[in-house]
N, C-alpha and C. Protein backbone atom coordinates (compact mmCIF):
# COMPACT_ATOMS: atom_id res chain seq x y z
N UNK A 1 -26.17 -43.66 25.12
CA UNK A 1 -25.32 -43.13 24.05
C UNK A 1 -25.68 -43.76 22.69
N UNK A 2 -25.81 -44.78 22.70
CA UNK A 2 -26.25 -45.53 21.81
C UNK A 2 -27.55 -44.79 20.70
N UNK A 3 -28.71 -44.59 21.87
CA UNK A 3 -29.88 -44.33 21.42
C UNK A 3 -29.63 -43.07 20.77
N UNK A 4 -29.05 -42.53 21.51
CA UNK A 4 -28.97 -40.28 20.82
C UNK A 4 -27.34 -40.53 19.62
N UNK A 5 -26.86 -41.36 18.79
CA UNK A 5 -26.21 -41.66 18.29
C UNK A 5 -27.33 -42.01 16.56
N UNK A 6 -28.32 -42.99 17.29
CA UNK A 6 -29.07 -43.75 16.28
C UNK A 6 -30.12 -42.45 16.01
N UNK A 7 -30.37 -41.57 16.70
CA UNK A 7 -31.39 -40.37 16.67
C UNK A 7 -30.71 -39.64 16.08
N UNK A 8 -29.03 -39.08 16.04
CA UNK A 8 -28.13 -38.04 15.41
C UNK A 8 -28.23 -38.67 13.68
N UNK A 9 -28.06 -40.44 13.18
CA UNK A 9 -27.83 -40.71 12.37
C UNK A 9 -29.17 -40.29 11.37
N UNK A 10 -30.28 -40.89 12.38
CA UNK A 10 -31.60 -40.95 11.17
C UNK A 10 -31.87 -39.47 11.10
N UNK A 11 -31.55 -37.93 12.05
CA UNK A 11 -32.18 -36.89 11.60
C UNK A 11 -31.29 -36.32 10.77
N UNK A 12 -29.91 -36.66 10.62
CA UNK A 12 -28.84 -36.62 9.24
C UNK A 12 -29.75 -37.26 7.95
N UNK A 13 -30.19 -38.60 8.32
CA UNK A 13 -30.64 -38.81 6.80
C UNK A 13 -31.61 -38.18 6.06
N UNK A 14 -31.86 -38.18 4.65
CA UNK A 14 -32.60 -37.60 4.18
C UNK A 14 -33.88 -38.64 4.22
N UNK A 15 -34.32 -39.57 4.05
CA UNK A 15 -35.81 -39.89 4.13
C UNK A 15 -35.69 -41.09 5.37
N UNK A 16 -36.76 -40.90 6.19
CA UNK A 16 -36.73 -41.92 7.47
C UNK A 16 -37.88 -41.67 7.89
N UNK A 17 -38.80 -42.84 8.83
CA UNK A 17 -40.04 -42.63 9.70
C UNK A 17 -39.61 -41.29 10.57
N UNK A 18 -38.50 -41.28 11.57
CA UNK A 18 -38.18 -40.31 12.39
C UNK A 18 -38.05 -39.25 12.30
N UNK A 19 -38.05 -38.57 10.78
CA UNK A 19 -38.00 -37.35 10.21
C UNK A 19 -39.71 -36.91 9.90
N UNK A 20 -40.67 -37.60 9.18
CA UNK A 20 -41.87 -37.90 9.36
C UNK A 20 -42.84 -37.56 10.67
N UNK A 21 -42.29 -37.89 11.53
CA UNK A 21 -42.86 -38.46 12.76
C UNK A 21 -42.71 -36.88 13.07
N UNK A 22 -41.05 -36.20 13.35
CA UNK A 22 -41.14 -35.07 13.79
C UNK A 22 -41.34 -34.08 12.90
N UNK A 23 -41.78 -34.47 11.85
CA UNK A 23 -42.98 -32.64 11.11
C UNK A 23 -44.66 -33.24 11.21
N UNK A 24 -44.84 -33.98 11.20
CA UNK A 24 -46.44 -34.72 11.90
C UNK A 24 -46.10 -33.74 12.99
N UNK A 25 -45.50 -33.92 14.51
CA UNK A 25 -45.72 -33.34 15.43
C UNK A 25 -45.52 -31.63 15.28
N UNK A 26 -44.37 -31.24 14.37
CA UNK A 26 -44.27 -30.13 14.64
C UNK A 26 -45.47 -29.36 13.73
N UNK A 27 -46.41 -29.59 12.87
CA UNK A 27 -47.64 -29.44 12.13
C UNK A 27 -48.17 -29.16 13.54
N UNK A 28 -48.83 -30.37 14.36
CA UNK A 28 -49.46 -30.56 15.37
C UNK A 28 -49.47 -29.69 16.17
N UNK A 29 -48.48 -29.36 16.69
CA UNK A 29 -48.25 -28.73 17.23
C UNK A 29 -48.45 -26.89 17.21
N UNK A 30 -48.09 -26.04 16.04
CA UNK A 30 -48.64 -24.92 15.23
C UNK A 30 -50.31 -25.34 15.33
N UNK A 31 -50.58 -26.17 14.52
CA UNK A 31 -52.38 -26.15 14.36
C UNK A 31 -52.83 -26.22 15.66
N UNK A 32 -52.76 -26.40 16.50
CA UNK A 32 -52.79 -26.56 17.89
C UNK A 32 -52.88 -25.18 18.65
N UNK A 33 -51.97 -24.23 18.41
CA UNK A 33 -51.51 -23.24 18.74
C UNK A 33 -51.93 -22.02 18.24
N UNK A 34 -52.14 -22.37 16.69
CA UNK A 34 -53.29 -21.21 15.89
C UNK A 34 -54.47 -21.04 16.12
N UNK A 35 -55.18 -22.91 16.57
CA UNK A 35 -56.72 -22.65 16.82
C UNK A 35 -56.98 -22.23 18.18
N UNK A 36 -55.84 -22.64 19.48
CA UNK A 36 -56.16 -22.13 20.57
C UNK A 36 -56.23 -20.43 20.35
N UNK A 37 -55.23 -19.88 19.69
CA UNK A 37 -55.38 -18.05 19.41
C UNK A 37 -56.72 -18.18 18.88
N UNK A 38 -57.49 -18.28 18.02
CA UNK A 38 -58.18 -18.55 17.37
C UNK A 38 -59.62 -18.07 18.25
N UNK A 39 -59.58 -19.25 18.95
CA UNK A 39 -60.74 -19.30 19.39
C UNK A 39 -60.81 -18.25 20.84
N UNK A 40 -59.09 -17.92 21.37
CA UNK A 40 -59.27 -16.89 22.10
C UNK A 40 -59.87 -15.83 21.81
N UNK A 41 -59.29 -15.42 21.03
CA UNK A 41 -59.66 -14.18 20.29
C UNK A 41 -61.15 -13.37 20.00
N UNK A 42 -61.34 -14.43 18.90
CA UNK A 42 -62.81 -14.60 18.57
C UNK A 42 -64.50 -15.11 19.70
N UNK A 43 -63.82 -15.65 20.49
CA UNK A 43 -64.58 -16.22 21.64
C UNK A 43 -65.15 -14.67 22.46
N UNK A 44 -64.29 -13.63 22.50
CA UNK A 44 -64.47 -12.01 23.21
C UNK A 44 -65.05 -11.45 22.79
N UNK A 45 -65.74 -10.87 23.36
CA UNK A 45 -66.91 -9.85 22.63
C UNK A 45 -66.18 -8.95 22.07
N UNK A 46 -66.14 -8.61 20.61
CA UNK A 46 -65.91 -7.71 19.60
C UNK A 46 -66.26 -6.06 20.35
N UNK A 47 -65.45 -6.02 22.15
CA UNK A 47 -65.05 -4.28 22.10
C UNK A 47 -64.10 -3.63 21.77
N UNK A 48 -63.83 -2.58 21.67
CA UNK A 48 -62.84 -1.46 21.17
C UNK A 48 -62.81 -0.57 22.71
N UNK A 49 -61.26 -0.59 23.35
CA UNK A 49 -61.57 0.00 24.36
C UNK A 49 -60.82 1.51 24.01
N UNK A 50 -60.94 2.17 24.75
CA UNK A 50 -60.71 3.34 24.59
C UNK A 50 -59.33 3.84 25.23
N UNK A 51 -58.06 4.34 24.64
CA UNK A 51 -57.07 4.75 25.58
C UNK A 51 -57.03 6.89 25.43
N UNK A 52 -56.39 7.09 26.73
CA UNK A 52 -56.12 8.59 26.47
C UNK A 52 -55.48 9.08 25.10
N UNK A 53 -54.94 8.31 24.24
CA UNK A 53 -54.53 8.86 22.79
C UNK A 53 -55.05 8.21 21.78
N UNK A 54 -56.75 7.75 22.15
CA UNK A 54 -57.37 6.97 21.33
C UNK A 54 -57.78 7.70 19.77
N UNK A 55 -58.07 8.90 21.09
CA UNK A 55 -58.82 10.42 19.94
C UNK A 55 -57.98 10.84 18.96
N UNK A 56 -56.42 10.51 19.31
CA UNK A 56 -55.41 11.27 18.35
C UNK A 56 -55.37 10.31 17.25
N UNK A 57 -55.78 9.19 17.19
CA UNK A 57 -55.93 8.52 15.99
C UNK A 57 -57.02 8.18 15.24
N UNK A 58 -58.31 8.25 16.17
CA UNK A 58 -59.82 8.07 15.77
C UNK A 58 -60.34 9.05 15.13
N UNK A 59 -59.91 10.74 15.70
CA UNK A 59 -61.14 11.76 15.18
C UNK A 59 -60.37 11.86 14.14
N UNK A 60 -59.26 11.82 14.19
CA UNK A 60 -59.18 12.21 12.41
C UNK A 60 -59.68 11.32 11.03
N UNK A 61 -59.55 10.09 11.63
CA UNK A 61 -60.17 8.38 10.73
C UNK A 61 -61.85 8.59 10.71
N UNK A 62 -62.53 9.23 11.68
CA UNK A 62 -64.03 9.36 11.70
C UNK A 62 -64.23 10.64 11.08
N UNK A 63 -63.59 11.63 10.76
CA UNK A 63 -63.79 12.77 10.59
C UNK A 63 -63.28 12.69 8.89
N UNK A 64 -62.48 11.52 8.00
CA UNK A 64 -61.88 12.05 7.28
C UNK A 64 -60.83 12.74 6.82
N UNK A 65 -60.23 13.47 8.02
CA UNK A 65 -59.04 14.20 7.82
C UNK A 65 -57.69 13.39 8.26
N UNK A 66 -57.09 12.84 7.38
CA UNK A 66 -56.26 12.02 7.68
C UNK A 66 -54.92 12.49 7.71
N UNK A 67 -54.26 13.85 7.39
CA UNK A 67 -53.25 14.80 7.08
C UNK A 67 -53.31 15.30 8.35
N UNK A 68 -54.30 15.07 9.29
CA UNK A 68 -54.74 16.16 10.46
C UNK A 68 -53.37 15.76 11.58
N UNK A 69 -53.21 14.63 11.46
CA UNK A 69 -52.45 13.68 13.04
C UNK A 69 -50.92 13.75 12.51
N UNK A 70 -50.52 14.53 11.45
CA UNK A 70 -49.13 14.90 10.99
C UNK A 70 -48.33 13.38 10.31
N UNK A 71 -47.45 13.96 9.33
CA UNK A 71 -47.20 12.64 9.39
C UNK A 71 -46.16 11.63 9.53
N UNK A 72 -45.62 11.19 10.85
CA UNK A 72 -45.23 10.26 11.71
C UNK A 72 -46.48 9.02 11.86
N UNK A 73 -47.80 9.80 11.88
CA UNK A 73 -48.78 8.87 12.95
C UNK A 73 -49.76 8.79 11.36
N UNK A 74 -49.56 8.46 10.52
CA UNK A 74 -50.58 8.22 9.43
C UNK A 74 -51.04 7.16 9.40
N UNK A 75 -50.13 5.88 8.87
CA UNK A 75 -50.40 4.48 8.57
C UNK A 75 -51.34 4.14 9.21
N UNK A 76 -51.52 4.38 11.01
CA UNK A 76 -52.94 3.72 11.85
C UNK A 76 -54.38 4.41 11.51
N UNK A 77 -54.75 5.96 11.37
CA UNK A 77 -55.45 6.70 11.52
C UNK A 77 -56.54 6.04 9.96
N UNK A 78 -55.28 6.02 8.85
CA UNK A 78 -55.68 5.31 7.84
C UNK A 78 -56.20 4.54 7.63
N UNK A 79 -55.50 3.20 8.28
CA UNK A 79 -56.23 1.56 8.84
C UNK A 79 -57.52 2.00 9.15
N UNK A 80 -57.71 2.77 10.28
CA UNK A 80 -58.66 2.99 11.14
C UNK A 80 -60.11 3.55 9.97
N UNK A 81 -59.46 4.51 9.15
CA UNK A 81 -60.35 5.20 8.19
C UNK A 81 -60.98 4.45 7.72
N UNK A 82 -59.96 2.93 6.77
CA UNK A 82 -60.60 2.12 5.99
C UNK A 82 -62.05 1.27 6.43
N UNK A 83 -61.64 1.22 7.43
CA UNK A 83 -62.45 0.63 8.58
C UNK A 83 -63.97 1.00 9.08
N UNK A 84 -63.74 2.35 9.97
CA UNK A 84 -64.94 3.01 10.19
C UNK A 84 -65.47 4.11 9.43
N UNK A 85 -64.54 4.44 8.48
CA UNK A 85 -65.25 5.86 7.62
C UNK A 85 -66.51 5.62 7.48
N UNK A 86 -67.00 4.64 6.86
CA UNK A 86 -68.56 4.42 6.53
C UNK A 86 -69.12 3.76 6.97
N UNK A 87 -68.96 2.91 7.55
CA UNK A 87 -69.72 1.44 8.58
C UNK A 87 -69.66 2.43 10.18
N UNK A 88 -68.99 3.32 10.54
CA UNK A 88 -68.44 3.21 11.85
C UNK A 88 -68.93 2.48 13.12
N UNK A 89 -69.10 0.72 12.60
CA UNK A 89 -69.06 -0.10 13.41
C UNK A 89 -67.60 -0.59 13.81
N UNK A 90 -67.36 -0.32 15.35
CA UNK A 90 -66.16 -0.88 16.49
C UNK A 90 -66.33 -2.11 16.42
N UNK A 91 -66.80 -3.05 15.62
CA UNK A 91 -66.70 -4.65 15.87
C UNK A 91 -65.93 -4.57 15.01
N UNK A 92 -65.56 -4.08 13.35
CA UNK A 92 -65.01 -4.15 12.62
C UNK A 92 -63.70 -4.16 12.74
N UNK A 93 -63.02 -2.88 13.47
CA UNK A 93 -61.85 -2.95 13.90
C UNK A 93 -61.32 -4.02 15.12
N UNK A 94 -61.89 -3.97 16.08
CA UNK A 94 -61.76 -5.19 16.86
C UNK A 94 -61.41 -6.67 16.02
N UNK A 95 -61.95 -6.66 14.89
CA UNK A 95 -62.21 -8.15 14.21
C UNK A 95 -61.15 -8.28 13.54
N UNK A 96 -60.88 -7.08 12.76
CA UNK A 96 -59.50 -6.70 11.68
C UNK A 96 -58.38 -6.81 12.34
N UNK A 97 -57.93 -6.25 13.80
CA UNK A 97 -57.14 -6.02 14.67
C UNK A 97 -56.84 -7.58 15.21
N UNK A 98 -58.18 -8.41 15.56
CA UNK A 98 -57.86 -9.64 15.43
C UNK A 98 -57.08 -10.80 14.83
N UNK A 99 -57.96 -10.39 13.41
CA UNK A 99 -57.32 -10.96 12.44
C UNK A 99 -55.88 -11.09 11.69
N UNK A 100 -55.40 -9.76 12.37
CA UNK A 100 -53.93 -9.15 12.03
C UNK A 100 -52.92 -9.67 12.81
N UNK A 101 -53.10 -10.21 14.12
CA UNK A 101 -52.81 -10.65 15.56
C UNK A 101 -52.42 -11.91 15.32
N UNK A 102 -53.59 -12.49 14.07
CA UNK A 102 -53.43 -14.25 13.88
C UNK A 102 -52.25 -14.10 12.51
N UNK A 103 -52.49 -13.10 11.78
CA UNK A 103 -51.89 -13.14 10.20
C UNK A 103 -50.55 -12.86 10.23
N UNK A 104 -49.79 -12.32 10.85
CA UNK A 104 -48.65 -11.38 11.27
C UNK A 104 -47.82 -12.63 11.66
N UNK A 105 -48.21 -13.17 12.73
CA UNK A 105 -46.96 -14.25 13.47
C UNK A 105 -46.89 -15.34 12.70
N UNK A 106 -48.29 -15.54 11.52
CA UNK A 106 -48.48 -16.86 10.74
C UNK A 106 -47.51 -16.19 9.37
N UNK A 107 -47.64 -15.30 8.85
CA UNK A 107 -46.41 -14.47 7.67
C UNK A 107 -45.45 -15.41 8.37
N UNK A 108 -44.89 -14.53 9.52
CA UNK A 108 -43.14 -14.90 9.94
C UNK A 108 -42.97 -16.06 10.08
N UNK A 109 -44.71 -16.67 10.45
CA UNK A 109 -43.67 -18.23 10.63
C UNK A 109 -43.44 -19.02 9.09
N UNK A 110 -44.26 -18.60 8.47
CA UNK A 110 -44.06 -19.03 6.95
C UNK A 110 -43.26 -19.06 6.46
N UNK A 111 -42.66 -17.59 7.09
CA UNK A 111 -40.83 -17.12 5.92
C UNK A 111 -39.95 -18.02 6.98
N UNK A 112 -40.28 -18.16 8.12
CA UNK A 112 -38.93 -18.63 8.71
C UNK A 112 -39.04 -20.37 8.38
N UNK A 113 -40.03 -21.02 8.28
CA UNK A 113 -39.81 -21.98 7.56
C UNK A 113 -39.34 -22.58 6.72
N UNK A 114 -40.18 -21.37 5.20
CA UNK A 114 -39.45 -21.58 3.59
C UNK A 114 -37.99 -21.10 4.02
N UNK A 115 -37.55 -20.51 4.81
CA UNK A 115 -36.12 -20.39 4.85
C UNK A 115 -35.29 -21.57 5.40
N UNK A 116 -35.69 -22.03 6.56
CA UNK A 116 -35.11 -23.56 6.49
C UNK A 116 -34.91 -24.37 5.73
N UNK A 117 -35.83 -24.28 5.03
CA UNK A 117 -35.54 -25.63 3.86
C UNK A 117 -35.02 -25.24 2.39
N UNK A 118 -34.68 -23.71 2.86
CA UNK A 118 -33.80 -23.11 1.71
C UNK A 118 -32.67 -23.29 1.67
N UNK A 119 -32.12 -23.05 3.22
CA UNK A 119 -30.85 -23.34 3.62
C UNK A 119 -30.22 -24.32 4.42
N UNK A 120 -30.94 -25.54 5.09
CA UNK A 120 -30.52 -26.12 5.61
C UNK A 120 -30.82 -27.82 4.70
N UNK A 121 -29.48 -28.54 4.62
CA UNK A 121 -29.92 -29.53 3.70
C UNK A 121 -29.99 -30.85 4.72
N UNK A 122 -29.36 -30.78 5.38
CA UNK A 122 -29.09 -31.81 7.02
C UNK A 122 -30.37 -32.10 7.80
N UNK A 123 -30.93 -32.98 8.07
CA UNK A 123 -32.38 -32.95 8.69
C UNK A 123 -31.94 -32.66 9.82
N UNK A 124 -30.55 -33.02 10.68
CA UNK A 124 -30.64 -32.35 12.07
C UNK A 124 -30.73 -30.84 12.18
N UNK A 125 -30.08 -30.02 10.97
CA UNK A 125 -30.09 -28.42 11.26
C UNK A 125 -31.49 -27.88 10.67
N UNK A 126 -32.08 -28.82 10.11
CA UNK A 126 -33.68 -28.50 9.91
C UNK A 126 -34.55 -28.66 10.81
N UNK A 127 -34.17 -29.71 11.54
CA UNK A 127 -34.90 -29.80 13.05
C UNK A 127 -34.81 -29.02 14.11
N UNK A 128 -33.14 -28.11 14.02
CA UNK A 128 -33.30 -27.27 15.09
C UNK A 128 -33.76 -25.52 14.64
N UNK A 129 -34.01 -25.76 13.06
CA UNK A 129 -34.10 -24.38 12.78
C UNK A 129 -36.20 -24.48 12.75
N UNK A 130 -36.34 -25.45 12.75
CA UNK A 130 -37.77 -25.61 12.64
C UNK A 130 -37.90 -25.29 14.15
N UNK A 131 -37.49 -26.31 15.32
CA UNK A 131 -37.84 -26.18 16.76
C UNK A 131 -37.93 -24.25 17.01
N UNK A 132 -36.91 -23.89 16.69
CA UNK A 132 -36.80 -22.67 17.02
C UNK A 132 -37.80 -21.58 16.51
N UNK A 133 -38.18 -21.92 15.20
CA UNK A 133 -39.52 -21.10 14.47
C UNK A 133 -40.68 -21.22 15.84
N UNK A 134 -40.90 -22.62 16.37
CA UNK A 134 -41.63 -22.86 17.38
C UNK A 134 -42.28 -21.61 18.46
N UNK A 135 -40.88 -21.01 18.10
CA UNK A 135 -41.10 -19.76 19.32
C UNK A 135 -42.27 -18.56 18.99
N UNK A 136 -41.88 -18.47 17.37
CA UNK A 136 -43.00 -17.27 17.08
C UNK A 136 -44.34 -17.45 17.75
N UNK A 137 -45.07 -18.83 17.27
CA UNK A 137 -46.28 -18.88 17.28
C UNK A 137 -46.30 -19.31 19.05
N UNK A 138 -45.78 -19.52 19.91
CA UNK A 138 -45.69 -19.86 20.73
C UNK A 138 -45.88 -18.85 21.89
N UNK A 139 -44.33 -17.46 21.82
CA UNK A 139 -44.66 -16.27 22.06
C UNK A 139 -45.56 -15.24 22.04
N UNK A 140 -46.29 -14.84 20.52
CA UNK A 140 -46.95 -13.91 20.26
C UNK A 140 -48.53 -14.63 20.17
N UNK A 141 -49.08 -15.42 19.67
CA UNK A 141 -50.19 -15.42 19.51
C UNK A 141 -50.91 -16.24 20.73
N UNK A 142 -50.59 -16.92 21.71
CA UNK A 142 -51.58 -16.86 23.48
C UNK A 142 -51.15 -15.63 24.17
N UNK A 143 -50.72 -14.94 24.38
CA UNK A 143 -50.18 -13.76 24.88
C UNK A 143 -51.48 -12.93 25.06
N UNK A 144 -52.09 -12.97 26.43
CA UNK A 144 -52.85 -11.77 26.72
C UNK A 144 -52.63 -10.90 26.46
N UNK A 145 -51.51 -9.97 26.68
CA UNK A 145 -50.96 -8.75 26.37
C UNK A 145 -51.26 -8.44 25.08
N UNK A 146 -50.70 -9.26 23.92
CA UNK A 146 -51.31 -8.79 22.52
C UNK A 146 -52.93 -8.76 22.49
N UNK A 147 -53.31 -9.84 22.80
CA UNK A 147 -54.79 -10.13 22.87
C UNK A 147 -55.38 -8.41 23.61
N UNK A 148 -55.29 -8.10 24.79
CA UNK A 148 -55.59 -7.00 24.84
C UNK A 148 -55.58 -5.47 24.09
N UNK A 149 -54.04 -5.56 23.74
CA UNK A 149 -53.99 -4.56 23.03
C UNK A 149 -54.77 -4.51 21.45
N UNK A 150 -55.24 -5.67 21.10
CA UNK A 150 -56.23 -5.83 19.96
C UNK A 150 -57.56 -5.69 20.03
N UNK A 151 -57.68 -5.28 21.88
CA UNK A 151 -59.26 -4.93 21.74
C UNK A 151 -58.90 -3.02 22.21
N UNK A 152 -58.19 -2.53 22.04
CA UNK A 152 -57.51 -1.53 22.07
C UNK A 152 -57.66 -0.63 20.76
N UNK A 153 -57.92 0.98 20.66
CA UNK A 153 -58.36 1.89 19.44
C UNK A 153 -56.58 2.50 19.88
N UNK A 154 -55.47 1.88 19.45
CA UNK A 154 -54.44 2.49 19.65
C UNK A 154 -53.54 1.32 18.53
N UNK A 155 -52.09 1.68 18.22
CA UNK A 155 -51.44 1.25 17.18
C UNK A 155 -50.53 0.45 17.94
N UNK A 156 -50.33 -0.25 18.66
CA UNK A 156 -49.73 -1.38 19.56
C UNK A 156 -49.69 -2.14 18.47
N UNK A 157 -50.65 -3.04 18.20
CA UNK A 157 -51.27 -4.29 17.63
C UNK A 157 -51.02 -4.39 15.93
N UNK A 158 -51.28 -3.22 15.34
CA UNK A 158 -51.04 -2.66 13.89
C UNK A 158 -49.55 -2.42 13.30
N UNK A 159 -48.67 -2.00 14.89
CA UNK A 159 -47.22 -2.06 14.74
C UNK A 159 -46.60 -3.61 15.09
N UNK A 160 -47.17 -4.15 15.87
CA UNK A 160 -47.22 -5.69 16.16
C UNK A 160 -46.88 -6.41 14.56
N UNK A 161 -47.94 -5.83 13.93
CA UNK A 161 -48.30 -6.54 12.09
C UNK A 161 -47.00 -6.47 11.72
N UNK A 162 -47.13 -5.11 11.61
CA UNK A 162 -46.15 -4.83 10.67
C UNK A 162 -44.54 -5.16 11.03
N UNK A 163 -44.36 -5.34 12.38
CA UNK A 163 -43.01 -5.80 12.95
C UNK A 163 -43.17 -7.42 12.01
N UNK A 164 -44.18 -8.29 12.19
CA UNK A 164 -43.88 -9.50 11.24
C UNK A 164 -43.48 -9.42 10.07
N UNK A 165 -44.31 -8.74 9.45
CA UNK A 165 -44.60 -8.84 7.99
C UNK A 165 -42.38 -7.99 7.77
N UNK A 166 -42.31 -7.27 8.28
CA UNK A 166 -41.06 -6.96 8.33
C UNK A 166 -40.08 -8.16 8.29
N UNK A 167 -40.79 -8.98 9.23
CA UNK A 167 -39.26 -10.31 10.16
C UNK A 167 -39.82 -11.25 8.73
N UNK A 168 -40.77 -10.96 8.25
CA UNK A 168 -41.10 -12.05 6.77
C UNK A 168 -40.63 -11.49 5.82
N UNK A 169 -40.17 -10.14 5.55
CA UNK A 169 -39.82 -9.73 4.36
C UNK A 169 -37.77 -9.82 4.49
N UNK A 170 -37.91 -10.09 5.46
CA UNK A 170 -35.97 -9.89 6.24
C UNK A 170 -35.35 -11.47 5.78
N UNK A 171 -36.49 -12.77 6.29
CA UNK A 171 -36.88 -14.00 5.98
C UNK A 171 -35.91 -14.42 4.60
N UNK A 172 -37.37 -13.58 3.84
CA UNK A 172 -37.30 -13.91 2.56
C UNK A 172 -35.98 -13.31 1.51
N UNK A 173 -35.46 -12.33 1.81
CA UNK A 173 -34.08 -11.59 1.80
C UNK A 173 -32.79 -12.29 1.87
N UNK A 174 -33.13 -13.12 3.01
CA UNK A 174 -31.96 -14.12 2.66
C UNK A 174 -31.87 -15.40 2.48
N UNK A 175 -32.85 -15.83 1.48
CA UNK A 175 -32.92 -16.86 0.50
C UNK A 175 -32.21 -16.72 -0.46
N UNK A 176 -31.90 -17.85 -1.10
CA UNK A 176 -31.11 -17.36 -2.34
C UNK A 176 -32.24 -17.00 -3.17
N UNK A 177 -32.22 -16.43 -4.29
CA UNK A 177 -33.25 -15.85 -5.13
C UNK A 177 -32.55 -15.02 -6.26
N UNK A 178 -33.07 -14.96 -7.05
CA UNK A 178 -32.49 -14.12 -8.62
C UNK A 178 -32.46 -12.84 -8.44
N UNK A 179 -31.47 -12.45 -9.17
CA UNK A 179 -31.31 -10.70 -8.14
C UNK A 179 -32.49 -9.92 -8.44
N UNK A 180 -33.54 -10.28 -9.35
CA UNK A 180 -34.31 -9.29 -9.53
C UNK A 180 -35.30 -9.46 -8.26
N UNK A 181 -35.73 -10.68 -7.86
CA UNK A 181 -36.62 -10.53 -6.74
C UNK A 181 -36.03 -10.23 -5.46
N UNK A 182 -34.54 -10.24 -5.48
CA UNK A 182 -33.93 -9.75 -4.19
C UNK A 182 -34.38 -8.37 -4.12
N UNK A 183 -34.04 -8.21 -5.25
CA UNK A 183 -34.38 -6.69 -5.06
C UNK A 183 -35.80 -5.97 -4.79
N UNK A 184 -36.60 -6.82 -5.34
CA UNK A 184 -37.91 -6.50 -5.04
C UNK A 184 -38.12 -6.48 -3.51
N UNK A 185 -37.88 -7.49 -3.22
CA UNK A 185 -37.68 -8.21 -1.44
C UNK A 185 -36.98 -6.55 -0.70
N UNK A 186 -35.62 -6.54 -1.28
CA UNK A 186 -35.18 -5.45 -0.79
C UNK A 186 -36.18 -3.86 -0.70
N UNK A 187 -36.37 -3.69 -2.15
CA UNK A 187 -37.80 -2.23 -2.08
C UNK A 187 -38.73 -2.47 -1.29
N UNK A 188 -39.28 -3.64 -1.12
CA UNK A 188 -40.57 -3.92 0.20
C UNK A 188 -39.91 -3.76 1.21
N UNK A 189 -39.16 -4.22 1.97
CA UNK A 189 -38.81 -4.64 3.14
C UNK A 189 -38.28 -3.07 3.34
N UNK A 190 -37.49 -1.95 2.62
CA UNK A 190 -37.39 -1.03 2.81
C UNK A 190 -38.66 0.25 2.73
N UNK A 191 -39.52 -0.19 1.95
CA UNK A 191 -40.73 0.64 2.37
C UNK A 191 -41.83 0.48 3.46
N UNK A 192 -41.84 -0.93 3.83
CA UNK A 192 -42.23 -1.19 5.03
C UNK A 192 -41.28 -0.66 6.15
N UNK A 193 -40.58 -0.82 6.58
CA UNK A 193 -39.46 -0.06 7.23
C UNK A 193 -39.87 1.27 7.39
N UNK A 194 -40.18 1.79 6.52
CA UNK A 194 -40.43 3.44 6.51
C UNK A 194 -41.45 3.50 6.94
N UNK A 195 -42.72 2.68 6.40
CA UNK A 195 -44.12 2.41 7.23
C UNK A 195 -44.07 2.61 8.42
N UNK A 196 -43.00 1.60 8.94
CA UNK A 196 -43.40 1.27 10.47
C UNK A 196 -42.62 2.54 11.39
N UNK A 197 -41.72 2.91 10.67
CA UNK A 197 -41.45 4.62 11.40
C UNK A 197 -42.19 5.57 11.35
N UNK A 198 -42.83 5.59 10.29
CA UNK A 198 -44.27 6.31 10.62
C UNK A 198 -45.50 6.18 11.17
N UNK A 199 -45.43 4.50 11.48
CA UNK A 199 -46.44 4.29 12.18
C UNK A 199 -45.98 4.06 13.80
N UNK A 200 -45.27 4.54 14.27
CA UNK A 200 -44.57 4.54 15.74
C UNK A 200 -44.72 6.37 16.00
């Protein structure tokens, strides 16, 4: 009792070794966790596999016609356009799709961070709002399942993105902030929103 008493006091205080000690580890821990994705990822041979509704998003991105796939299903076909219209090298997307896999859960964990230390002034409720960020990078980026669906010519992985970049724009929303960038916060986070219904 003693000991988890003297541990309740120093993560109350504001400057202490014990507060130190646990963002050293919780750093450690993320860098740890980014380079293992990291090197998963990148370690795979750069294929693009093919699913039965691969075509409904590819021939129109290889062909140019991007109005063709109606529009609900634009945002991917697009990605896809930027991509192979002129290179139409499949390592590219594989690599991008990668890269989006690592960028996406690293956004959310960013906003859910700067939001801790927006709102929490107590080092114990910073410690448990930090532990809990833990989960993003923890959940989504070793996850075969994502990892697969990123060697995948389908919008799994691209809606994956954009579900972060969403949970980062939601993040940042409820910070305090001057109403003009709330509002900005608010027009993004609502046009992404619309994105991602069209890209489903």
């Amino acid at each position: 009792q003693p000991f988890f008493r003297l541990l309740f006091s120093q993560l109350m205080s504001r400057s202490d070794p014990l507060w130190g000690s646990w963002r050293a580890f919780w750093f450690l821990v993320v860098a740890t966790v980014f380079i293992e994705a990291t090197f998963l990822r990148f370690s795979l041979p750069p294929w693009i596999f093919l699913a039965s509704d691969s075509n409904y998003y590819l021939g129109p991105a290889l062909q140019g016609q991007i109005a063709a796939v109606g529009p609900r299903t634009i945002p991917y076909p697009l990605f896809c356009w930027m991509l192979l219209g002129r290179s139409s090298d499949w390592r590219a997307l594989a690599i991008a799709q990668h890269t989006l896999g690592l960028l996406g859960p690293g956004l959310l964990l960013l906003a859910w961070y700067r939001l801790g230390a927006k709102i929490h002034s107590a080092r114990f409720t910073r410690a448990l709002h930090d532990l809990a960020g833990l989960a993003i990078p923890l959940l989504l980026l070793p996850s075969f399942a994502f990892v697969f669906y990123e060697h995948m010519a389908m919008l799994e992985s691209f809606s994956a993105f954009l579900q972060c970049c969403l949970g980062s724009l939601l993040c940042l929303l409820w910070m305090p902030a001057p109403p003009r960038r709330r509002l900005l916060i608010a027009c993004t986070t609502s046009f992404l929103g619309i994105a991602m219904y069209y890209a489903n």
